[in-house]
C-alpha atoms as a PDB file:
ATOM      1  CA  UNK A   1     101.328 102.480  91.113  1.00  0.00           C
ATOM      2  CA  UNK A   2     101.072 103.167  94.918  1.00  0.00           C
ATOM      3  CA  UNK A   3     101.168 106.865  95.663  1.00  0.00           C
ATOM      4  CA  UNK A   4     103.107 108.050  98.463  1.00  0.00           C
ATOM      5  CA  UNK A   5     100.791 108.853 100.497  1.00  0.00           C
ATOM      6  CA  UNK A   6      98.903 105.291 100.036  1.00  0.00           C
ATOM      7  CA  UNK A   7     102.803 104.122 101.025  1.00  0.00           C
ATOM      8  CA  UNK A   8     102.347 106.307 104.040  1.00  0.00           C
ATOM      9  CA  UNK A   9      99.243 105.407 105.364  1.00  0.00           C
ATOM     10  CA  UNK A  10     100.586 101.435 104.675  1.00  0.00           C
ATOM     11  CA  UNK A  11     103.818 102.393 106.196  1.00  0.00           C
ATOM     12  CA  UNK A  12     102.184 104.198 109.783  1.00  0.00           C
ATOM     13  CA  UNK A  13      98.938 101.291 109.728  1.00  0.00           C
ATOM     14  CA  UNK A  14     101.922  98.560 110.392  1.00  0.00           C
ATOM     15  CA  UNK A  15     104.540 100.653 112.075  1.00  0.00           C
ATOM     16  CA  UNK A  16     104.117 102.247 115.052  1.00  0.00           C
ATOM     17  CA  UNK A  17     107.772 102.967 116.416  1.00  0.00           C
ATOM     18  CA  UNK A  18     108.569 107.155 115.538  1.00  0.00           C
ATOM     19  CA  UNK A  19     112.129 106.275 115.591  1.00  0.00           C
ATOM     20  CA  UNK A  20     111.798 103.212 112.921  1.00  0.00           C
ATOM     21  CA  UNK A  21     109.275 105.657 110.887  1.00  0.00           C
ATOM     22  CA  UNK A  22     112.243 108.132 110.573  1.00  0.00           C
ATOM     23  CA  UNK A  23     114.832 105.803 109.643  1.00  0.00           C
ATOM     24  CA  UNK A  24     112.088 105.206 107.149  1.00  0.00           C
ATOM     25  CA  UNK A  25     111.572 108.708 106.436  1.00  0.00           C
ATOM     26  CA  UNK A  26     115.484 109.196 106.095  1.00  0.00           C
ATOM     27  CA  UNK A  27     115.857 106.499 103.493  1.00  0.00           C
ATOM     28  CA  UNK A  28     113.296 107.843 101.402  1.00  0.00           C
ATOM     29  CA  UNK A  29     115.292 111.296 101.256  1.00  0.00           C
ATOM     30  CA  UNK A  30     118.142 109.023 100.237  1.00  0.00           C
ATOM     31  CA  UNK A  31     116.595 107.206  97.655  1.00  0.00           C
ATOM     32  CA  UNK A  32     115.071 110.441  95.937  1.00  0.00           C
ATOM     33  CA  UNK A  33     118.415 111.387  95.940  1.00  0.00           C
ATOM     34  CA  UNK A  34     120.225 108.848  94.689  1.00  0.00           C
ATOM     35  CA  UNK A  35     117.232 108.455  91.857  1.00  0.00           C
ATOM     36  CA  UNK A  36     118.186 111.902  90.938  1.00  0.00           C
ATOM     37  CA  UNK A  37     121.631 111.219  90.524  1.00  0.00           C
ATOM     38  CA  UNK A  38     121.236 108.144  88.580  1.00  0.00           C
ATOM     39  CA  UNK A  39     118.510 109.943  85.919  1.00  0.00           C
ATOM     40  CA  UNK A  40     115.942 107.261  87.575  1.00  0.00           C
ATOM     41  CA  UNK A  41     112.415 107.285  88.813  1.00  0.00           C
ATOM     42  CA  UNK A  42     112.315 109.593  92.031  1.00  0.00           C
ATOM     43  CA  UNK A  43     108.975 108.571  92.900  1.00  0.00           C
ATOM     44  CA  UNK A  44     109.266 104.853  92.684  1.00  0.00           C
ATOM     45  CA  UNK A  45     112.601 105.008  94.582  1.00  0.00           C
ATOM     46  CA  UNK A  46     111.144 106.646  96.957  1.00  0.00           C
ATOM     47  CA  UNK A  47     108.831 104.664  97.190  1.00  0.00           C
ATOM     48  CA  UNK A  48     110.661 101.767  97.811  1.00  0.00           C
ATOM     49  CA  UNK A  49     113.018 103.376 100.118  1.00  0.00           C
ATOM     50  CA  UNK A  50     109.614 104.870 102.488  1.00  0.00           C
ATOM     51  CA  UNK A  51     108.560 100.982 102.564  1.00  0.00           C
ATOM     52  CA  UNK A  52     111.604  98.903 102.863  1.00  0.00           C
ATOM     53  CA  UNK A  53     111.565  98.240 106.622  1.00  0.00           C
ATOM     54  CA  UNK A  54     107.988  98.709 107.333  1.00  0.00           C
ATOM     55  CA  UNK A  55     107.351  95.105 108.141  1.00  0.00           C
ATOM     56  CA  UNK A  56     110.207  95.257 110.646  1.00  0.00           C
ATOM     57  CA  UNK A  57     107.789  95.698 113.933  1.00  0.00           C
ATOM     58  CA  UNK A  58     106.003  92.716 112.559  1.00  0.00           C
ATOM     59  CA  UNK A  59     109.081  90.664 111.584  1.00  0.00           C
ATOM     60  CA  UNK A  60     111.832  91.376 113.966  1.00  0.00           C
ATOM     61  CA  UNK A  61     111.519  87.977 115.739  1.00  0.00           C
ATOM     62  CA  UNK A  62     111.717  86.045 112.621  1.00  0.00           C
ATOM     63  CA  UNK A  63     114.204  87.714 109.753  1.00  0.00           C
ATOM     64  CA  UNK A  64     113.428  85.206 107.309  1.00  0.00           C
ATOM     65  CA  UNK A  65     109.886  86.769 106.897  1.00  0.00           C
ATOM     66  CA  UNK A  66     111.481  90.427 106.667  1.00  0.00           C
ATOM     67  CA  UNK A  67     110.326  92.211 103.234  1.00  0.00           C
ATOM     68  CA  UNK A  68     108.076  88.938 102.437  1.00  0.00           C
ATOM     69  CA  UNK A  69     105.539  90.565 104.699  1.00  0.00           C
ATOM     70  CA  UNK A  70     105.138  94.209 102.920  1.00  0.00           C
ATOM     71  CA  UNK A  71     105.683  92.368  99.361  1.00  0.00           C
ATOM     72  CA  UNK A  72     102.347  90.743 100.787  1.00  0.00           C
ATOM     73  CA  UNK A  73     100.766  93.768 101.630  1.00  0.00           C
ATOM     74  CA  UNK A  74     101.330  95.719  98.659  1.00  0.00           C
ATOM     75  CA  UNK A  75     100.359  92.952  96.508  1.00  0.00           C
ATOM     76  CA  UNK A  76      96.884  92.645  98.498  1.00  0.00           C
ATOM     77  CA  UNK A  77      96.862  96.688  98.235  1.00  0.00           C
ATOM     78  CA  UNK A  78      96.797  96.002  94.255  1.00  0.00           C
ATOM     79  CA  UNK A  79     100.538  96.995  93.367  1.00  0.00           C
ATOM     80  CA  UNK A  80     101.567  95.619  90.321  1.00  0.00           C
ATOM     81  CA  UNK A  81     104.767  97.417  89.495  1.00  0.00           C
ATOM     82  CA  UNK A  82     107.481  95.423  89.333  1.00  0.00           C
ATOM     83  CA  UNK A  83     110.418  97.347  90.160  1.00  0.00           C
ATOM     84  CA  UNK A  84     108.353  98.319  93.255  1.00  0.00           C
ATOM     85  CA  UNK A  85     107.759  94.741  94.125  1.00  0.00           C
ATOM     86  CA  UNK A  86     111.117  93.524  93.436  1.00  0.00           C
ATOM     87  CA  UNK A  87     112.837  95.763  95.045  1.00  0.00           C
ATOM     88  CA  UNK A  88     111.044  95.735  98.505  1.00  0.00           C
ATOM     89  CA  UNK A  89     112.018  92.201  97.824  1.00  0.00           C
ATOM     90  CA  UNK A  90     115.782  93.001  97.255  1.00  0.00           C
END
């Protein structure tokens, strides 16, 4: 599984923006917290909620591609987990 700081370094190699790599930063908080709440996997909702818009920069012309893009990179990064992949997906 993709550490965070592997998510990190994928998240600031394809996002340069400081404001989009808050929003990212504040939806990780989230997630933790709501993994907490729901007795789930902090780290992997984390995770997901660290990486969820950081194809946006890349993406924002075409929506349709949005999340297809970092599903791509994390599969060519070697992520196998599925509840990682499907939810960047979802």
């Amino acid at each position: 599984m993709i550490t965070r700081q592997q998510s990190l370094d994928l998240l600031h190699s394809h996002m340069q923006n400081a404001n989009l790599r808050r929003h990212c930063y504040a939806v990780e908080a989230v997630m933790r917290e709501l993994a907490k709440h729901f007795k789930d996997d902090e780290e992997i909702w984390g995770i997901v909620g660290l990486l969820h818009d950081g194809d946006y920069e890349e993406v924002k012309k075409d929506p349709s591609a949005h999340t297809l893009k970092m599903h791509q990179w994390l599969t060519d990064a070697g992520e196998t987990d599925p509840r990682i992949l499907e939810a960047i997906l979802t």
